[in-house]
C-alpha atoms as a PDB file:
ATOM      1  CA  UNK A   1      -0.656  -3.416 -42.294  1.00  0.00           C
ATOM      2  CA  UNK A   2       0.443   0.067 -42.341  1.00  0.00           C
ATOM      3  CA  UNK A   3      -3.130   0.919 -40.114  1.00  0.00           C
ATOM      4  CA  UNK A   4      -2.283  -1.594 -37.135  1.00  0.00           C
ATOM      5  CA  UNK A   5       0.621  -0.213 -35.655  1.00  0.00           C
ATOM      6  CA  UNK A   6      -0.964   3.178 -35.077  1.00  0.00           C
ATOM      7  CA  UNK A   7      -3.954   1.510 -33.885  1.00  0.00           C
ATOM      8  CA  UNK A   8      -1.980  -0.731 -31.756  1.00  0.00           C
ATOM      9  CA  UNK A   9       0.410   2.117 -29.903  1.00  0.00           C
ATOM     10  CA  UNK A  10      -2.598   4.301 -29.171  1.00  0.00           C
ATOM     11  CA  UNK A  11      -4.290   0.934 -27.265  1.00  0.00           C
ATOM     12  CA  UNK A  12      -1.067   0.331 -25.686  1.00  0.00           C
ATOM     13  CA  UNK A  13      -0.807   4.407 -24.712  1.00  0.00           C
ATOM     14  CA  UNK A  14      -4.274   4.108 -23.205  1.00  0.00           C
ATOM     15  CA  UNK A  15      -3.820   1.133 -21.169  1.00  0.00           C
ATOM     16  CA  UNK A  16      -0.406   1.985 -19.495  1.00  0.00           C
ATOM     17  CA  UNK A  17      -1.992   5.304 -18.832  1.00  0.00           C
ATOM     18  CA  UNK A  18      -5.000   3.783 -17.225  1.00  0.00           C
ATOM     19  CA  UNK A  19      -3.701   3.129 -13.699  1.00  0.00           C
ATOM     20  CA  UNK A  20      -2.347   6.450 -13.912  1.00  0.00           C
ATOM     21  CA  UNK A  21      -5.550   8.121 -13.862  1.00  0.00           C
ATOM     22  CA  UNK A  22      -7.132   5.611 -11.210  1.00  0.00           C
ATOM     23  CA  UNK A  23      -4.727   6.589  -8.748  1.00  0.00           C
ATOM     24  CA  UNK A  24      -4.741  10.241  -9.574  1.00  0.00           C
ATOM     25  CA  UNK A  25      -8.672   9.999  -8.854  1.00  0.00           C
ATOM     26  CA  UNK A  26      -8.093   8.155  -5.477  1.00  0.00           C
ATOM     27  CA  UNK A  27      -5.567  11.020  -4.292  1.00  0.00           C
ATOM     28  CA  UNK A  28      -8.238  13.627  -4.811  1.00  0.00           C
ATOM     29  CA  UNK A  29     -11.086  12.143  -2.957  1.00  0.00           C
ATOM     30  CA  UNK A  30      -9.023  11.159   0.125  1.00  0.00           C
ATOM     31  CA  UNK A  31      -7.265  14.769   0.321  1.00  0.00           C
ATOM     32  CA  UNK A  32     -10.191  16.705  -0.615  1.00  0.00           C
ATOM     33  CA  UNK A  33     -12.440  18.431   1.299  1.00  0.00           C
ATOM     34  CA  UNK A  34     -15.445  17.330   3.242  1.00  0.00           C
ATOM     35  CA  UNK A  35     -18.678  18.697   2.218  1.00  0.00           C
ATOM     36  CA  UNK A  36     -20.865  20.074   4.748  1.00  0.00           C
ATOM     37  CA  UNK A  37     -24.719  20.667   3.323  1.00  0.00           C
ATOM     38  CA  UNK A  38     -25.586  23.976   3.971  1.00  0.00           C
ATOM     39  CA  UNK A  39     -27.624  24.956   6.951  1.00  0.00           C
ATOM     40  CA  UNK A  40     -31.102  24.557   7.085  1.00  0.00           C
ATOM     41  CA  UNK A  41     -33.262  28.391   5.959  1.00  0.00           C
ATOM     42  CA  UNK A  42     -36.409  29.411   6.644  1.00  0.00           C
ATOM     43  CA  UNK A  43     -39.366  30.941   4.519  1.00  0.00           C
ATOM     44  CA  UNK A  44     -39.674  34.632   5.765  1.00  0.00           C
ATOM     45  CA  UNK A  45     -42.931  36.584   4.895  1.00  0.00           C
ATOM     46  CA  UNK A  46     -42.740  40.435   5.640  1.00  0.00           C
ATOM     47  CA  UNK A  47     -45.742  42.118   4.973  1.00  0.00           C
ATOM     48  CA  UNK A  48     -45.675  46.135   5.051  1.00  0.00           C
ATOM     49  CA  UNK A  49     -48.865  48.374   5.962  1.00  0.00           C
ATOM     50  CA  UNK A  50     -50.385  51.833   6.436  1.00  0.00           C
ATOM     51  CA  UNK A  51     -50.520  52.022  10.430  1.00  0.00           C
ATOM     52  CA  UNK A  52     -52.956  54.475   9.986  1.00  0.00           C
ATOM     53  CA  UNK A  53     -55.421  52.581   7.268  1.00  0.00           C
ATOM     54  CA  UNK A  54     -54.089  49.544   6.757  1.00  0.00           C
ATOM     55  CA  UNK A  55     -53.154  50.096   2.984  1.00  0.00           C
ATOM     56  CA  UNK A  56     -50.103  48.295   1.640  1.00  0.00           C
ATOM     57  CA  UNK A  57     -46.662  50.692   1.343  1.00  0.00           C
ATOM     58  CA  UNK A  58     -45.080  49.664  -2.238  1.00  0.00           C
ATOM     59  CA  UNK A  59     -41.039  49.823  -2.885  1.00  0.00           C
ATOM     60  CA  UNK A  60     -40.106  49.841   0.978  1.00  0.00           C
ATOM     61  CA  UNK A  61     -36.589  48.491   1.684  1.00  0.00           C
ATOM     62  CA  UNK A  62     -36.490  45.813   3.696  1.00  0.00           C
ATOM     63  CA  UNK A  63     -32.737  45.171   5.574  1.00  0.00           C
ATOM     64  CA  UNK A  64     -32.753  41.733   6.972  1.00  0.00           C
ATOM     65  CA  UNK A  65     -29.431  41.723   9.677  1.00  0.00           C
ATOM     66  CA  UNK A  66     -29.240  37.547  10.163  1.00  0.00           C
ATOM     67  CA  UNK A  67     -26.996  36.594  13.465  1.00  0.00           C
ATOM     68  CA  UNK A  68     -26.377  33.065  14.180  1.00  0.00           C
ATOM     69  CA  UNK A  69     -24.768  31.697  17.119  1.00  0.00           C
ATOM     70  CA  UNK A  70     -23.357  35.402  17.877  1.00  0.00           C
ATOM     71  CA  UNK A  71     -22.070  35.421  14.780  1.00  0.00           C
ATOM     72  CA  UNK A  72     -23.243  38.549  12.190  1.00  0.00           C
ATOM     73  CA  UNK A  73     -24.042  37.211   8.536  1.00  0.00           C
ATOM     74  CA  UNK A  74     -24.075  39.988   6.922  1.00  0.00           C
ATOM     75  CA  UNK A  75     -27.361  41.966   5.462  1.00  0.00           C
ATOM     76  CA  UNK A  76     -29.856  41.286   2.859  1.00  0.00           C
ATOM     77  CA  UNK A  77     -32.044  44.044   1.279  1.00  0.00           C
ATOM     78  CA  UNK A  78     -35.094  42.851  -0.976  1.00  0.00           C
ATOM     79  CA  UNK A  79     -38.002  45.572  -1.658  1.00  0.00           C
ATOM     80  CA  UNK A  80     -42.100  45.423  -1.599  1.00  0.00           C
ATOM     81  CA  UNK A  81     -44.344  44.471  -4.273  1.00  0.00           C
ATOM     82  CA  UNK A  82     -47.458  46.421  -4.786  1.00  0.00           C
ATOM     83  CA  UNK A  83     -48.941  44.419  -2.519  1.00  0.00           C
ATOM     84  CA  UNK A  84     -46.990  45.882   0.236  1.00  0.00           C
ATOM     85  CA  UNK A  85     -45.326  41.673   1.019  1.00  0.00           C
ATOM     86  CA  UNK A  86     -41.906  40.578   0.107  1.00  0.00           C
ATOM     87  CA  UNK A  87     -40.433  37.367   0.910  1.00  0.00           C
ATOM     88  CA  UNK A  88     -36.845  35.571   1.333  1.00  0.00           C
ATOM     89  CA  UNK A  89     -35.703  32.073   1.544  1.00  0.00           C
ATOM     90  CA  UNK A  90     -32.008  32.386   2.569  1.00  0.00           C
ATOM     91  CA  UNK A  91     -31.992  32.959   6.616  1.00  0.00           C
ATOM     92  CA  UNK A  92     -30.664  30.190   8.174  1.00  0.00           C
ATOM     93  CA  UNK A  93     -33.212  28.498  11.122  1.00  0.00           C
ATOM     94  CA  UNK A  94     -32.253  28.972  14.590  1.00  0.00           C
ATOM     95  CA  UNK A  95     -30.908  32.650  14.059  1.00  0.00           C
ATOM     96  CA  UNK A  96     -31.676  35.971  15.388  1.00  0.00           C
ATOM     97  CA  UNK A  97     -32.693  38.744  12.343  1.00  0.00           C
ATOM     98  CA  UNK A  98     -33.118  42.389  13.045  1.00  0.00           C
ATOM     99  CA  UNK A  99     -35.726  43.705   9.753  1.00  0.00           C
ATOM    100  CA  UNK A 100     -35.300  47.297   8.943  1.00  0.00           C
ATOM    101  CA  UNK A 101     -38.151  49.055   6.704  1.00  0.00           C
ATOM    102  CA  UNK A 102     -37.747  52.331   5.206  1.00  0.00           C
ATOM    103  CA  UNK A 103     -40.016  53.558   3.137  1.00  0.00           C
ATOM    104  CA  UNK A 104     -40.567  57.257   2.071  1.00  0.00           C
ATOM    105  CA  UNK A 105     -43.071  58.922   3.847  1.00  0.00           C
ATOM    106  CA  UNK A 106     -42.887  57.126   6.834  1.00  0.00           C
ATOM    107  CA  UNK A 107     -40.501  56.772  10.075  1.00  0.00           C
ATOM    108  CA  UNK A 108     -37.736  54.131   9.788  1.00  0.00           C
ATOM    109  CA  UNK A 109     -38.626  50.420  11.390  1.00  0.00           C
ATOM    110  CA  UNK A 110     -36.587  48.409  13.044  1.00  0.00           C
ATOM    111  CA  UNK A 111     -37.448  45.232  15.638  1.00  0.00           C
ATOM    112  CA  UNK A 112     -35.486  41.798  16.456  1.00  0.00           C
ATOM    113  CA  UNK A 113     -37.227  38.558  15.462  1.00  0.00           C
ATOM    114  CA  UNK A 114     -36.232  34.853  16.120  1.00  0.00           C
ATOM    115  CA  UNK A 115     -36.528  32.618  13.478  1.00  0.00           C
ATOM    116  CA  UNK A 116     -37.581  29.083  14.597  1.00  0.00           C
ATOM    117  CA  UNK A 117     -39.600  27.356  12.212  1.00  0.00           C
ATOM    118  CA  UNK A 118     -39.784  26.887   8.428  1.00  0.00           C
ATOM    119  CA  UNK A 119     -41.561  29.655   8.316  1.00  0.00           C
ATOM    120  CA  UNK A 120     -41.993  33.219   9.783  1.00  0.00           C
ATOM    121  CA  UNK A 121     -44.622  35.828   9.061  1.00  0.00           C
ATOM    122  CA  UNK A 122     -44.438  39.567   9.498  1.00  0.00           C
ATOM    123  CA  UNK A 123     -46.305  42.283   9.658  1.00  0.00           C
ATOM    124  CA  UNK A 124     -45.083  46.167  10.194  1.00  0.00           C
ATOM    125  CA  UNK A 125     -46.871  49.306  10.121  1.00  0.00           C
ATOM    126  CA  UNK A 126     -45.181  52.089   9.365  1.00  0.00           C
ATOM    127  CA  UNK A 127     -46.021  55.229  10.905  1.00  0.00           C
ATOM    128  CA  UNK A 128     -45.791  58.843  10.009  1.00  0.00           C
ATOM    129  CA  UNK A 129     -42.474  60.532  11.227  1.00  0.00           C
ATOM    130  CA  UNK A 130     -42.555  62.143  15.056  1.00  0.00           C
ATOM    131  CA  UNK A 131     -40.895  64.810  16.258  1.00  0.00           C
ATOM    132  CA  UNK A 132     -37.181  64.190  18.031  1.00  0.00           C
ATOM    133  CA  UNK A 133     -36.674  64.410  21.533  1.00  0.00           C
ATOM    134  CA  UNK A 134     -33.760  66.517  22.395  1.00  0.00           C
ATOM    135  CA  UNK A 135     -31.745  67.753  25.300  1.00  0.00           C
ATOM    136  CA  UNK A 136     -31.503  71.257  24.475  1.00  0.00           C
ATOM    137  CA  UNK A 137     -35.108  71.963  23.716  1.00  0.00           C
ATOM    138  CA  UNK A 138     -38.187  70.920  26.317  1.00  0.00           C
ATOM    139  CA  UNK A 139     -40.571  68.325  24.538  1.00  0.00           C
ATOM    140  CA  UNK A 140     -43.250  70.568  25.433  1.00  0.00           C
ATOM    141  CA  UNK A 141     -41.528  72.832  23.105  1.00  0.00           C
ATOM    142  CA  UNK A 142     -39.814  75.053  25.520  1.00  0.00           C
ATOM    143  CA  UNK A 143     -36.508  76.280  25.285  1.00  0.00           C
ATOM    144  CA  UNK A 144     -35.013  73.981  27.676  1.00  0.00           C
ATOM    145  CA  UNK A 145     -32.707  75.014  30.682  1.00  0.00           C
ATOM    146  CA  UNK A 146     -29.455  73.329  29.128  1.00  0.00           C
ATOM    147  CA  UNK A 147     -27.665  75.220  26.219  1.00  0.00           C
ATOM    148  CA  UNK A 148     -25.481  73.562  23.378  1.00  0.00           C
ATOM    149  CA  UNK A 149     -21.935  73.213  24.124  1.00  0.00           C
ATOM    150  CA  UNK A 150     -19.878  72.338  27.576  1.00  0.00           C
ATOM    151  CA  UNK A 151     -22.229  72.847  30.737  1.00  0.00           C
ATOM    152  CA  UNK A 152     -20.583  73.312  34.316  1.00  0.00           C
ATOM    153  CA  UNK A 153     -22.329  70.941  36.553  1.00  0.00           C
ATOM    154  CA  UNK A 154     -25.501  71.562  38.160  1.00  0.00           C
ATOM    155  CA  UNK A 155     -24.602  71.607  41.925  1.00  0.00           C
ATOM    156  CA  UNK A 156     -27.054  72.058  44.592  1.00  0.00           C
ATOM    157  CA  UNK A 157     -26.935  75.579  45.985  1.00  0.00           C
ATOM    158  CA  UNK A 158     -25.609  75.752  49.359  1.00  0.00           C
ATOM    159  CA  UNK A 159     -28.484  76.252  52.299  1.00  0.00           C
ATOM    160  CA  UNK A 160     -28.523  79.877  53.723  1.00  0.00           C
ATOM    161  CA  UNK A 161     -27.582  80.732  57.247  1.00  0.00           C
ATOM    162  CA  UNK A 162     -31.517  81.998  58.748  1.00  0.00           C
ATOM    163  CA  UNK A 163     -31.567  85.656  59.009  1.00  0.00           C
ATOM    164  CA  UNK A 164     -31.942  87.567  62.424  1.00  0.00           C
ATOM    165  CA  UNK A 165     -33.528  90.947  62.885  1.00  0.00           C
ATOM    166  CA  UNK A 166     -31.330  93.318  63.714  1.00  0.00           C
ATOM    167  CA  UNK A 167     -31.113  94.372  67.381  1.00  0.00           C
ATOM    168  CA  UNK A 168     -31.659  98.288  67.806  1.00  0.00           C
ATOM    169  CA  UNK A 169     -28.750 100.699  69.297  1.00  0.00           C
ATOM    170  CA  UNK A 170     -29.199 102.055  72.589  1.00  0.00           C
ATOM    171  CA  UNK A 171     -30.564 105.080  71.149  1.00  0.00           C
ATOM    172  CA  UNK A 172     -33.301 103.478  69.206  1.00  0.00           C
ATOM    173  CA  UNK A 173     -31.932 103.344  65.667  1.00  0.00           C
ATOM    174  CA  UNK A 174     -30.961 100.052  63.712  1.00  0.00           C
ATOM    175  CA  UNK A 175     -27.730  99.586  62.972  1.00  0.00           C
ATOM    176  CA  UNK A 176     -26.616  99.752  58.947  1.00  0.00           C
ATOM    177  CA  UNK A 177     -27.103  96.827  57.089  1.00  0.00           C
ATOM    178  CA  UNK A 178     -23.554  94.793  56.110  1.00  0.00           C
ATOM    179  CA  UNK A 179     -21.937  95.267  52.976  1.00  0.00           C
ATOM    180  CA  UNK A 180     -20.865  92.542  50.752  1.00  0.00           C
ATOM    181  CA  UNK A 181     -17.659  91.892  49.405  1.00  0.00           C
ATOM    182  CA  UNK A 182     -16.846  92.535  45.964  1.00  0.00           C
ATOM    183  CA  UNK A 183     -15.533  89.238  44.250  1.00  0.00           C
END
């Protein structure tokens, strides 16, 4: 006899604390939150080439920017097989994604692209670095007219007054030429 009373508090324990739990279950559903599936995403292909033969460009960074609904989503960087291709499955459909590529070697890439579909395939090719336009030097390689630092404005220069001959004295000679003042 000595066995049934422990047995029979621990039954009675369980069953008065049975409802207790119920009702502590039904308070967390209804105050919960709601769950929202997370958007839809699209399979992105980015494929990286040579402009000038074509040849894959291994280990180039690709920076996908994602903006959705004018909202920015932050940035994603994956890099390029040998193959030259990477891929990512996280962009949500519908949204606007600048792609950066840098890659050494070869000028930095950057272009918007709209993803609408399941899938998206793209191909860059990198080209070699160019020379940078500037202000102070012509890009014909000149020294250009403009010099670092503040500039005065370029005005137009004021139109001259036409010049007249002078009119000889009675006596033959010309009269001597005016001086200019000294500012």
């Amino acid at each position: 006899m000595p066995l049934r009373k422990p047995l029979l508090l621990s039954a009675l324990l369980c069953a008065s604390l049975a409802p207790l739990t119920l009702h502590a279950d039904a308070q967390d559903h209804q105050r919960g939150r709601k769950y929202k599936p997370p958007p839809d995403t699209s399979h992105i292909e980015v494929e990286v080439l040579r402009a000038s033969n074509g040849k894959p460009i291994s280990n180039a960074a690709v920076i996908f920017n994602p903006e959705k609904d004018g909202k920015d989503e932050g940035n994603l960087e994956v890099k390029t097989g040998p193959d030259g291709k990477t891929t990512i499955d996280v962009i949500p459909t519908g949204s606007k994604v600048r792609v950066q590529v840098i890659a050494d070697g070869f000028a930095t890439f950057a272009d918007d692209y709209m993803i609408d579909g399941d899938k998206k395939e793209i191909s860059i090719k990198m080209v070699r670095p160019r020379a940078q336009v500037s202000t102070y030097v012509d890009n014909s390689g000149k020294a250009a007219e403009r010099k670092p630092g503040v500039q005065e404005p370029i005005r137009p220069k004021p139109a001259t007054a036409p010049t007249t001959t002078p009119v000889p004295d009675s006596d033959g000679a010309a009269p001597p030429p005016a001086s200019k003042p000294n500012l």
